[in-house]
N, C-alpha and C. Protein backbone atom coordinates (compact mmCIF):
# COMPACT_ATOMS: atom_id res chain seq x y z
N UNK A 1 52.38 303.21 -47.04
CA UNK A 1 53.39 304.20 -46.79
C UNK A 1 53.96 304.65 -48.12
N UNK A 2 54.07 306.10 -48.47
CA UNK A 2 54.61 306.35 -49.80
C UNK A 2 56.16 306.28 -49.41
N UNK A 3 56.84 306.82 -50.47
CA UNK A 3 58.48 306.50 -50.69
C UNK A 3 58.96 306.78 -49.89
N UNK A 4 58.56 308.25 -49.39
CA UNK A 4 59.09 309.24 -48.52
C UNK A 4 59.30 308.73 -46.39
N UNK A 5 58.12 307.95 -46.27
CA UNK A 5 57.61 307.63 -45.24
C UNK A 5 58.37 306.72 -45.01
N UNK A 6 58.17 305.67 -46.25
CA UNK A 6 59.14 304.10 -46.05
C UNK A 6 60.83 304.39 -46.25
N UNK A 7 61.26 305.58 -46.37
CA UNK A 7 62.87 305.75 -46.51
C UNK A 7 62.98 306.18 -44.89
N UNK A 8 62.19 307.01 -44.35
CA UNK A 8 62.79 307.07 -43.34
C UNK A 8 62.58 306.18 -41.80
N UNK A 9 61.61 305.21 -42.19
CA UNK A 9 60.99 304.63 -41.29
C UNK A 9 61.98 303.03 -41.28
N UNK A 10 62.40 302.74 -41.87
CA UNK A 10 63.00 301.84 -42.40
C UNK A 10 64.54 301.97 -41.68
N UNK A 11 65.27 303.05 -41.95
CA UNK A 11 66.16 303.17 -40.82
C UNK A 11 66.39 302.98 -39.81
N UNK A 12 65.11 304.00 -38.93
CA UNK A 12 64.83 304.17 -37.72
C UNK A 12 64.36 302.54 -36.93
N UNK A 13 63.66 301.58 -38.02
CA UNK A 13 63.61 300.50 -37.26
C UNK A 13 64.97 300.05 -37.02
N UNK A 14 66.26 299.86 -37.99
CA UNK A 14 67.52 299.32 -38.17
C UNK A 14 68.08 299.79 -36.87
N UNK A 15 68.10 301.24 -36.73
CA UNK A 15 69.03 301.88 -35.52
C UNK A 15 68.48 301.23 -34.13
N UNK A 16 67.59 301.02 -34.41
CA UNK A 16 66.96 300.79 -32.62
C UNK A 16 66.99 298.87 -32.44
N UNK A 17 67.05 298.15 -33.46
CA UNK A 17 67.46 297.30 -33.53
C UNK A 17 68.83 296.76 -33.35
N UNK A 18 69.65 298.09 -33.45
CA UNK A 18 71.01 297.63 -33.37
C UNK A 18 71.39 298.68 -31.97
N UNK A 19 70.49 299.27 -31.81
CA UNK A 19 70.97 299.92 -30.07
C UNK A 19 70.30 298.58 -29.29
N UNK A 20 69.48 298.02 -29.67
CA UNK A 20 68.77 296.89 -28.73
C UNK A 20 70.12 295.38 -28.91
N UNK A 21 71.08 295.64 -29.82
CA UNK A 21 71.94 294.02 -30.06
C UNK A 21 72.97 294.82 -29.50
N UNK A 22 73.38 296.00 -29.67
CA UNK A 22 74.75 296.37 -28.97
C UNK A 22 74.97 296.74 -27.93
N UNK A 23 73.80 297.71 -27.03
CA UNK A 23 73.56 297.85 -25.98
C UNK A 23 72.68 297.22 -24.79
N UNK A 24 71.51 297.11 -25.29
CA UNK A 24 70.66 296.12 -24.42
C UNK A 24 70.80 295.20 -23.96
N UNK A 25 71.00 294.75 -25.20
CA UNK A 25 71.71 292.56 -24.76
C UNK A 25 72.50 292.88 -23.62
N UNK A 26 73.40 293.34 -23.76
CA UNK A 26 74.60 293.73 -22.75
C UNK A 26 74.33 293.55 -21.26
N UNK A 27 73.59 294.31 -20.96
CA UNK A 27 72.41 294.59 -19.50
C UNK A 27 72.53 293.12 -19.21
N UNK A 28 72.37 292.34 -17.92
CA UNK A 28 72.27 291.76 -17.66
C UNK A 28 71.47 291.69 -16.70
N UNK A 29 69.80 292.08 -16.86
CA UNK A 29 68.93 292.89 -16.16
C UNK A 29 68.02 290.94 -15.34
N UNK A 30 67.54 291.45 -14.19
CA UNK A 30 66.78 290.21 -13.71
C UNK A 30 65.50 290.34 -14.40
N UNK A 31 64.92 288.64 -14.23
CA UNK A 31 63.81 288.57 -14.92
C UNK A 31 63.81 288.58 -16.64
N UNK A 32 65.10 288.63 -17.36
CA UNK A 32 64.90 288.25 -18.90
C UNK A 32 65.11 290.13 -19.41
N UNK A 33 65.22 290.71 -18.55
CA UNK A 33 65.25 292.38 -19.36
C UNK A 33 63.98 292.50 -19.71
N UNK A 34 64.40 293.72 -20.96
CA UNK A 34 63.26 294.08 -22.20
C UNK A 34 63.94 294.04 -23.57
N UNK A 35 62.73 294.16 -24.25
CA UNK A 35 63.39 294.39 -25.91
C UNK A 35 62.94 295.79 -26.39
N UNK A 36 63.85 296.55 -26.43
CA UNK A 36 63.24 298.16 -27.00
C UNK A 36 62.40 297.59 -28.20
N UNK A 37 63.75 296.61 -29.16
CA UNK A 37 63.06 297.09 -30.70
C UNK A 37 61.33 296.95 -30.26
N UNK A 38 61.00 295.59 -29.22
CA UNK A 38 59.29 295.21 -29.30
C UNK A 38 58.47 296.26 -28.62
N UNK A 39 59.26 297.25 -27.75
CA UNK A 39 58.56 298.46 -27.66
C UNK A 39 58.29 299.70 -27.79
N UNK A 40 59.41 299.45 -29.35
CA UNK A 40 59.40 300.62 -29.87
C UNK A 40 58.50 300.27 -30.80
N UNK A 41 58.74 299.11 -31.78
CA UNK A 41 57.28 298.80 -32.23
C UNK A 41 55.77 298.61 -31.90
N UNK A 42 55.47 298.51 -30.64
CA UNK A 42 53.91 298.52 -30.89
C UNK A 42 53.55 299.81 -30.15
N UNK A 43 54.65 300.73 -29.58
CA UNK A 43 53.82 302.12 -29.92
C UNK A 43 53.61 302.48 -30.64
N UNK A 44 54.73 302.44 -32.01
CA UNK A 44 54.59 302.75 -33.55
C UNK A 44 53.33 302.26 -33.82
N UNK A 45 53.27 301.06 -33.74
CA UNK A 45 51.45 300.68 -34.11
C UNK A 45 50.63 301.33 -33.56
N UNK A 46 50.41 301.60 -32.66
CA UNK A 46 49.22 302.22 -31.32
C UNK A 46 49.28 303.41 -32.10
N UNK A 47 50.16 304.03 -32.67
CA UNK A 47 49.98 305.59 -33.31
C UNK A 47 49.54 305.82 -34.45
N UNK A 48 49.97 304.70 -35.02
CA UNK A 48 49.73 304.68 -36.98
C UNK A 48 48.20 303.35 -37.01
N UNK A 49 48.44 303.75 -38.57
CA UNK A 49 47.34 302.92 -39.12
C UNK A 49 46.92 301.32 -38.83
N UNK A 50 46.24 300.48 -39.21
CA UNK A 50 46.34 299.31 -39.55
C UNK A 50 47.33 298.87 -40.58
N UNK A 51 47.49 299.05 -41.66
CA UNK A 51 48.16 299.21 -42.65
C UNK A 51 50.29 299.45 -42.26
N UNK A 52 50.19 300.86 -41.90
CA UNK A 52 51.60 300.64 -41.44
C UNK A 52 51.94 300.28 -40.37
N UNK A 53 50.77 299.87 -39.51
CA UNK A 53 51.41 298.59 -38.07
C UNK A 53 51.60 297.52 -38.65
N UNK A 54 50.91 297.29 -39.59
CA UNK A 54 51.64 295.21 -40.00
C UNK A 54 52.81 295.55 -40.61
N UNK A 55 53.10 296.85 -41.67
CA UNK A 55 54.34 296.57 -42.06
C UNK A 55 55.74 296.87 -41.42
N UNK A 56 55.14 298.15 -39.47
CA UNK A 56 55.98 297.95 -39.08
C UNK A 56 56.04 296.96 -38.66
N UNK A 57 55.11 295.75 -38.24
CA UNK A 57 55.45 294.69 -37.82
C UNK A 57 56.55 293.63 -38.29
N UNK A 58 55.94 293.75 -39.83
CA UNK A 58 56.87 292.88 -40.48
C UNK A 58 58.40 293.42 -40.38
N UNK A 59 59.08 294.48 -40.44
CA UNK A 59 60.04 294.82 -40.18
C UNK A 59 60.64 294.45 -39.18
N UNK A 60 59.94 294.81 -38.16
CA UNK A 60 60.52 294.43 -36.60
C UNK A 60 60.74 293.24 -36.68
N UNK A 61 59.70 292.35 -37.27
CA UNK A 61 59.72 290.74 -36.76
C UNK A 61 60.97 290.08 -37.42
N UNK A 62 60.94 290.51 -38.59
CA UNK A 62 62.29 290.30 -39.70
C UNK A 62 63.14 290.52 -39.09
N UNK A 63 63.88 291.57 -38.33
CA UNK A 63 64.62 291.96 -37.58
C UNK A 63 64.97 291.44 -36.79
N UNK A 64 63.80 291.06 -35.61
CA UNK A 64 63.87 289.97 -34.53
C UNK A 64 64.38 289.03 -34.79
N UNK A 65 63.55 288.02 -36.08
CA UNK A 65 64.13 286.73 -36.59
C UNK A 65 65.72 286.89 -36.67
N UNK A 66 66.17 287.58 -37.63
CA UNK A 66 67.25 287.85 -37.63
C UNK A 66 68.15 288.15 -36.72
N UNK A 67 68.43 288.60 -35.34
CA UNK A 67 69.08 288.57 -34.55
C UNK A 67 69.39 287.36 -33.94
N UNK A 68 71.34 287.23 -33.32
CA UNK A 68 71.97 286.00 -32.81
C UNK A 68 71.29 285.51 -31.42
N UNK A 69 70.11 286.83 -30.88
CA UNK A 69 69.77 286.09 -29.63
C UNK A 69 68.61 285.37 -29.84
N UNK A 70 67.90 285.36 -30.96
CA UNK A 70 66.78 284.72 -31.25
C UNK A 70 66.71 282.83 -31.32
N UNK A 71 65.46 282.41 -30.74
CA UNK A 71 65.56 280.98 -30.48
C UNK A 71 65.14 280.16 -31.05
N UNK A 72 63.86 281.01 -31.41
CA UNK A 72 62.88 280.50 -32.79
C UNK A 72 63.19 280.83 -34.07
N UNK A 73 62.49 279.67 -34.98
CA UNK A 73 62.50 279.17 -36.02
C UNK A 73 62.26 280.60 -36.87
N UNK A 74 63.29 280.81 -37.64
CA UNK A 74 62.98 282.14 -39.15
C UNK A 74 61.37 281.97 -39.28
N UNK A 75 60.99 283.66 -38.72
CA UNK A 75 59.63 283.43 -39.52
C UNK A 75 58.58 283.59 -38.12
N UNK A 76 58.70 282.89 -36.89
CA UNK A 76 58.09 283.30 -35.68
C UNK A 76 57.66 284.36 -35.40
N UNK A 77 58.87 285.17 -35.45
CA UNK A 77 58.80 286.55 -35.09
C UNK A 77 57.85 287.25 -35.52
N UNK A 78 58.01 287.49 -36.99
CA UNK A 78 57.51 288.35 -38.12
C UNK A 78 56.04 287.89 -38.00
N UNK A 79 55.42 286.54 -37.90
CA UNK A 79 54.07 286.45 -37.81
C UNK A 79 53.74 287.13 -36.55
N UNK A 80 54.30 286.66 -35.29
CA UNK A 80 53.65 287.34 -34.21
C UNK A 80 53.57 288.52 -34.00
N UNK A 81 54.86 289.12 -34.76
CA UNK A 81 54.52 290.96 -34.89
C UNK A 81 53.35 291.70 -35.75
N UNK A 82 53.76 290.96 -37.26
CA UNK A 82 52.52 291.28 -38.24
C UNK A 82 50.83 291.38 -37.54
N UNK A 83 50.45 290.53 -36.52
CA UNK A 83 49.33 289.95 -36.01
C UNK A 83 49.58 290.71 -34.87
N UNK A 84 50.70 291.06 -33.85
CA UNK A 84 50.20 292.00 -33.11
C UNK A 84 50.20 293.51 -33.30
N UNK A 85 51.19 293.84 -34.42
CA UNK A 85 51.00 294.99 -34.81
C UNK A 85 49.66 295.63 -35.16
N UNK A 86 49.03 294.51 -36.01
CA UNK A 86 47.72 294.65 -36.47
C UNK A 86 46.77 294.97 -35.71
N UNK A 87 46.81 293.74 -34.27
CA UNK A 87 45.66 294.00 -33.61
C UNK A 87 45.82 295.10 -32.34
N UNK A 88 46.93 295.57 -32.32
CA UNK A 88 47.06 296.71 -31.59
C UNK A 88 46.80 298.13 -31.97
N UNK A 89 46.84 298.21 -33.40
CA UNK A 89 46.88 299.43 -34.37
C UNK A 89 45.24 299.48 -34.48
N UNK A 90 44.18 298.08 -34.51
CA UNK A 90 42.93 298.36 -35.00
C UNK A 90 42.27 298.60 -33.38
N UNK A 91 43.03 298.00 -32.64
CA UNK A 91 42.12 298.59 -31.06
C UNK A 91 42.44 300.19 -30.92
N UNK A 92 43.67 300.74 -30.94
CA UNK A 92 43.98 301.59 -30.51
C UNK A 92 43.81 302.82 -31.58
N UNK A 93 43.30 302.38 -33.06
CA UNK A 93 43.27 303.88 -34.00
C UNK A 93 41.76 304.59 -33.38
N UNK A 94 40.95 304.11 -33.14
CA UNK A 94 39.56 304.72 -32.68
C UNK A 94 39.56 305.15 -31.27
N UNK A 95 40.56 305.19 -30.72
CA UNK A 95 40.49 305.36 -29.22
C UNK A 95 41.23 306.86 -29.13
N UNK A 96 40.72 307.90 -28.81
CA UNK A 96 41.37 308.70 -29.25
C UNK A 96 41.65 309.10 -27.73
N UNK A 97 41.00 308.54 -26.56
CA UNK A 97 42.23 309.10 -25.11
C UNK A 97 43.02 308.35 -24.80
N UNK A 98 43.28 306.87 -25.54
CA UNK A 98 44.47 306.30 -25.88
C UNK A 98 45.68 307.00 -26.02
N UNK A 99 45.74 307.41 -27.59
CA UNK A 99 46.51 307.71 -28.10
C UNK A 99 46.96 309.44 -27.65
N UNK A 100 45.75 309.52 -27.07
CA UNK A 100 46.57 311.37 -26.20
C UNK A 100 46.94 311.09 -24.83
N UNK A 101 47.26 309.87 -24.10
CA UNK A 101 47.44 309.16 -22.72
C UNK A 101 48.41 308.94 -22.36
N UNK A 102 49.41 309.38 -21.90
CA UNK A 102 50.61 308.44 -21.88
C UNK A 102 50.51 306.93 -20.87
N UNK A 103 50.13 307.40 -20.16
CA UNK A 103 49.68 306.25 -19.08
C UNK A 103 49.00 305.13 -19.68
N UNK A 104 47.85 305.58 -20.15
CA UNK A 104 47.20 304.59 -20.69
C UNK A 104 47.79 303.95 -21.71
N UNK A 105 48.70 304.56 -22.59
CA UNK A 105 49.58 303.79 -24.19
C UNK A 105 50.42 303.41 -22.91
N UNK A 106 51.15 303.81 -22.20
CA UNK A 106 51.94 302.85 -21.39
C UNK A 106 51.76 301.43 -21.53
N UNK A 107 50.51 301.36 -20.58
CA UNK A 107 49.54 300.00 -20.14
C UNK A 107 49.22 298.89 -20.85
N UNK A 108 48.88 299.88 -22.21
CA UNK A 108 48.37 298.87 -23.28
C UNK A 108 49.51 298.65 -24.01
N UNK A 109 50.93 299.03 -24.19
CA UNK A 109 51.84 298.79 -24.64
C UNK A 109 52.48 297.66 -23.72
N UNK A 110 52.11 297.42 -22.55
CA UNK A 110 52.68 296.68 -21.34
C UNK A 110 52.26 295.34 -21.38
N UNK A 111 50.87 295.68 -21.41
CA UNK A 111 50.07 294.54 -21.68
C UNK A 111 50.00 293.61 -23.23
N UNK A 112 50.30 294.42 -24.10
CA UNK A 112 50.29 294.01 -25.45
C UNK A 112 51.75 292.80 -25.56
N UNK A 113 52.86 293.65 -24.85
CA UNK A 113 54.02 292.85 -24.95
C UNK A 113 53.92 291.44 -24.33
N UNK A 114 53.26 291.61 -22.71
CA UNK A 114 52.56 290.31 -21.86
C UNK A 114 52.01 289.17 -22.83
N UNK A 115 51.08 289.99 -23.54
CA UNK A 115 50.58 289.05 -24.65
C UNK A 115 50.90 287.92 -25.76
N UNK A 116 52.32 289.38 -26.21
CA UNK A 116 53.04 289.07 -27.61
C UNK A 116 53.60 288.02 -27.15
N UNK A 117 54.57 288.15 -25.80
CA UNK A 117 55.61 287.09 -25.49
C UNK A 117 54.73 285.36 -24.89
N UNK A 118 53.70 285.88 -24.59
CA UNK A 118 53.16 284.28 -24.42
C UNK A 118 52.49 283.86 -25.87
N UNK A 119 52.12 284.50 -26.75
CA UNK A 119 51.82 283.82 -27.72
C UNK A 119 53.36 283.47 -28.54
N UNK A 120 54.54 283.93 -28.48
CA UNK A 120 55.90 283.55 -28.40
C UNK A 120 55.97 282.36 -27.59
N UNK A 121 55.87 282.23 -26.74
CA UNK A 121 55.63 280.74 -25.86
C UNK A 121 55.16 279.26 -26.88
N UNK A 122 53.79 279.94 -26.82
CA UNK A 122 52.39 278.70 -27.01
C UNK A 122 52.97 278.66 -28.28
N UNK A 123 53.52 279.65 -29.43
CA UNK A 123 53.98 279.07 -30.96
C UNK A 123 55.39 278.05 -30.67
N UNK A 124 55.98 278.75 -30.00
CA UNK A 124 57.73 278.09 -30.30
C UNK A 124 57.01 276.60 -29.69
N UNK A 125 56.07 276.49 -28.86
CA UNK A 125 55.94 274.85 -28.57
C UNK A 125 55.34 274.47 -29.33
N UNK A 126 54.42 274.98 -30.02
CA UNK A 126 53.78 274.18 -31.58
C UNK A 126 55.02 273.59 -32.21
N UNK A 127 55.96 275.03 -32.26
CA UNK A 127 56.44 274.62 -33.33
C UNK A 127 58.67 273.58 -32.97
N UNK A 128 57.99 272.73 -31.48
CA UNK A 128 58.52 272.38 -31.12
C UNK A 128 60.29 273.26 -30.17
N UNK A 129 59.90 274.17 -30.01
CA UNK A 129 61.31 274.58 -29.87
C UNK A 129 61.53 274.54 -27.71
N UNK A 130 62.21 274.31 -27.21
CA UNK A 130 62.33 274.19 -25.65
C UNK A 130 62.73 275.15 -25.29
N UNK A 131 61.49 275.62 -24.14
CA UNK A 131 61.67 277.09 -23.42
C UNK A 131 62.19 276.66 -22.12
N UNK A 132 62.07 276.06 -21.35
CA UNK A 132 62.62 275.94 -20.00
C UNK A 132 60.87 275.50 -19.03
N UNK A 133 61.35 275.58 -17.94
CA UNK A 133 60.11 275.01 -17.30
C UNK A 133 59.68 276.36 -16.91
N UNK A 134 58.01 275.96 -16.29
CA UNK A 134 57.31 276.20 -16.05
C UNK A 134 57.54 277.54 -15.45
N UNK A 135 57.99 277.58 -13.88
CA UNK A 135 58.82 278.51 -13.45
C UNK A 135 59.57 279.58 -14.44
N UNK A 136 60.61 278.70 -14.77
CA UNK A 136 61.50 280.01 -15.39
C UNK A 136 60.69 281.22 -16.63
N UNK A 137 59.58 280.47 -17.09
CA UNK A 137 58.63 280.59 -18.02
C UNK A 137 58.14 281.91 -16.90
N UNK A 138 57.21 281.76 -16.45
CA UNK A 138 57.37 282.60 -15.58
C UNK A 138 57.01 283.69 -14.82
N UNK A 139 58.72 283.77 -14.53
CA UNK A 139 59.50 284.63 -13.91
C UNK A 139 60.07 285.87 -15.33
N UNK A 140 61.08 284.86 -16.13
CA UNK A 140 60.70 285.82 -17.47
C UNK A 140 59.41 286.52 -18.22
N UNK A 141 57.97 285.88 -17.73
CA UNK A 141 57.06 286.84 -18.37
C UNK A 141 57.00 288.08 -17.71
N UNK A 142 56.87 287.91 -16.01
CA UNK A 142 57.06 289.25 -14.96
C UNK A 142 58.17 290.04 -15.38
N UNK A 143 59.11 289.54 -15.13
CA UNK A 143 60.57 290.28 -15.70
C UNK A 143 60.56 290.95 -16.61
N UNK A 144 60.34 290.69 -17.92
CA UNK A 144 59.60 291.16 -18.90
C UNK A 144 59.01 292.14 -18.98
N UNK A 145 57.68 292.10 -18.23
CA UNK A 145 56.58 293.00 -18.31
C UNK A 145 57.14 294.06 -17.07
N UNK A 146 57.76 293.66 -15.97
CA UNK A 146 58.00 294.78 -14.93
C UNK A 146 58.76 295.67 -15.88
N UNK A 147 59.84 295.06 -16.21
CA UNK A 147 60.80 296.17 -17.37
C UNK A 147 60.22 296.56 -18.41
N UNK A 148 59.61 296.31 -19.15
CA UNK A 148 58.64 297.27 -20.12
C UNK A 148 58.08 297.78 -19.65
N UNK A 149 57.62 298.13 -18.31
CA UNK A 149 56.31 299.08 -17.70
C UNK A 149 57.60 300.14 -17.44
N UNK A 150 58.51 299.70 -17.07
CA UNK A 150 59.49 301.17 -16.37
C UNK A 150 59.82 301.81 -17.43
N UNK A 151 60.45 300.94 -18.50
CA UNK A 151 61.13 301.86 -19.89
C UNK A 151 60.25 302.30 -20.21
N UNK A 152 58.96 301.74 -21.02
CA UNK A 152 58.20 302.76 -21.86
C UNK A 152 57.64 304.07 -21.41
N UNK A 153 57.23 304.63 -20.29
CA UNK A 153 56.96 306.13 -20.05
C UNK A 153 58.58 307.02 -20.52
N UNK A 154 59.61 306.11 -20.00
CA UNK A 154 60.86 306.92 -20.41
C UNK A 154 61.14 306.97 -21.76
N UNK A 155 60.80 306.32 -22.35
CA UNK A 155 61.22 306.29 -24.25
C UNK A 155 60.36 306.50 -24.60
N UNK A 156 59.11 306.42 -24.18
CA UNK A 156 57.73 307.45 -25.00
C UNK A 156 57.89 308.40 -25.75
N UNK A 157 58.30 309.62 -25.72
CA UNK A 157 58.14 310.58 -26.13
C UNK A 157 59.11 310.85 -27.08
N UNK A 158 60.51 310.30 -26.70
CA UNK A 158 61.50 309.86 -28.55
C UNK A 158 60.31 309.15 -29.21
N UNK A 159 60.13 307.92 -28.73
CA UNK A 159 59.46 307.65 -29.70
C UNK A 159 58.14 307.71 -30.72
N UNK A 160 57.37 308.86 -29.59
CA UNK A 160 56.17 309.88 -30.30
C UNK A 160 56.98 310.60 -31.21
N UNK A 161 57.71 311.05 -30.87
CA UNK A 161 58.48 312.50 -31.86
C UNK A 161 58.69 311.42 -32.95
N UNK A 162 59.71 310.67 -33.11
CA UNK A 162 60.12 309.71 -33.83
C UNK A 162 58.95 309.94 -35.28
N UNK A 163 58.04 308.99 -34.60
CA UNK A 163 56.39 308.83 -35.17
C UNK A 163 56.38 310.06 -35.99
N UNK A 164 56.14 311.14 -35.25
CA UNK A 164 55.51 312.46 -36.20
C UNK A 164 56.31 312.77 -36.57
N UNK A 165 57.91 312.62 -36.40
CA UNK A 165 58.41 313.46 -37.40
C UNK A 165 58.34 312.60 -38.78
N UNK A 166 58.09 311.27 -39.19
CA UNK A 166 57.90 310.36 -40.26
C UNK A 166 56.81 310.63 -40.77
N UNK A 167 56.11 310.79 -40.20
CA UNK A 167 54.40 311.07 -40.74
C UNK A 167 53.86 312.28 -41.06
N UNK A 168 54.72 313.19 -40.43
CA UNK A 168 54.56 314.92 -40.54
C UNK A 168 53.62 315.04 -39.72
N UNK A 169 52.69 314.77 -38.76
CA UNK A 169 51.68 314.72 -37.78
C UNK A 169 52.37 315.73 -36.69
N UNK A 170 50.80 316.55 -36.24
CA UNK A 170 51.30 317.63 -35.36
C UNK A 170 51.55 317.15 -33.51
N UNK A 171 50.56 316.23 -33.83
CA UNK A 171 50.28 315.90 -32.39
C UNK A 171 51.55 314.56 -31.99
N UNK A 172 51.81 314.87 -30.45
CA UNK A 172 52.90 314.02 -29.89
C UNK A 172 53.11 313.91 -28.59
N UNK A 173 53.08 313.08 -28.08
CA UNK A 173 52.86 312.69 -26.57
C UNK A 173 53.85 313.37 -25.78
């Protein structure tokens, strides 16, 4: 990302990070909610490169880590984003009715999160931390994923625009 790209991209992760701690948290939605910032990031990936999906990753994950609702250990986050940013950005740059789909970036944004949050699981128990049982385990992955399937068609398209207006790119969902 040159100067220009990383000044304004860099914000835009901050703001939606802090609409996700001041407003979201708030919600007291069944099933565990959603996390915008995690789905505002891996559309950002699904749209951009290999390259600026890990570093939006790393942002986001930094971010994540950093927030008071976070459970895991400094540092969780940011790997599991870096690594899914990555591998979402290298499935989805060659797919080009992907990325002109809304439905389909829906899906794979739906499914990607399904993913992210159980490999969030299987690490925090490596790395010793207590999620709750089996059940509640879950019920929060459904919860989860039902609410990311509803938000993302609705915040899609901020967050296409978002995308191109950083990148100068004509095309936008």
């Amino acid at each position: 990302m040159i100067t220009r790209q990383f000044s304004i991209a860099i914000p835009i992760f901050i703001l939606i990070f802090m609409v996700q701690e001041a407003v979201v948290d708030q919600f007291r939605l069944a099933g565990g909610g959603f996390s915008l910032l995690l789905i505002f990031t891996l559309i950002w990936a699904i749209l951009s490169s290999k390259e600026i999906a890990a570093i939006g990753g790393f942002t986001a994950g930094l971010l994540m880590d950093l927030s008071p609702s976070s459970s895991g250990p400094i540092g969780q986050w940011t790997l599991l984003m870096i690594a899914a940013c990555y591998v979402v950005s290298y499935l989805g740059s060659g797919n080009e009715s992907l990325s002109g789909n809304p439905l389909g970036l829906t899906f794979f944004a739906t499914s990607t999160i399904f993913f992210t949050e159980i490999a969030y699981i299987v690490t925090g128990a490596l790395l010793g931390v207590q999620t709750g049982s089996f059940g509640q385990i879950l019920i929060t992955l459904f919860g989860i994923s039902i609410w990311s399937l509803v938000i993302t068609p609705i915040l899609l398209p901020l967050f296409s625009r978002l995308h191109a207006f950083t990148f100068n790119t004509r095309s936008a969902i």
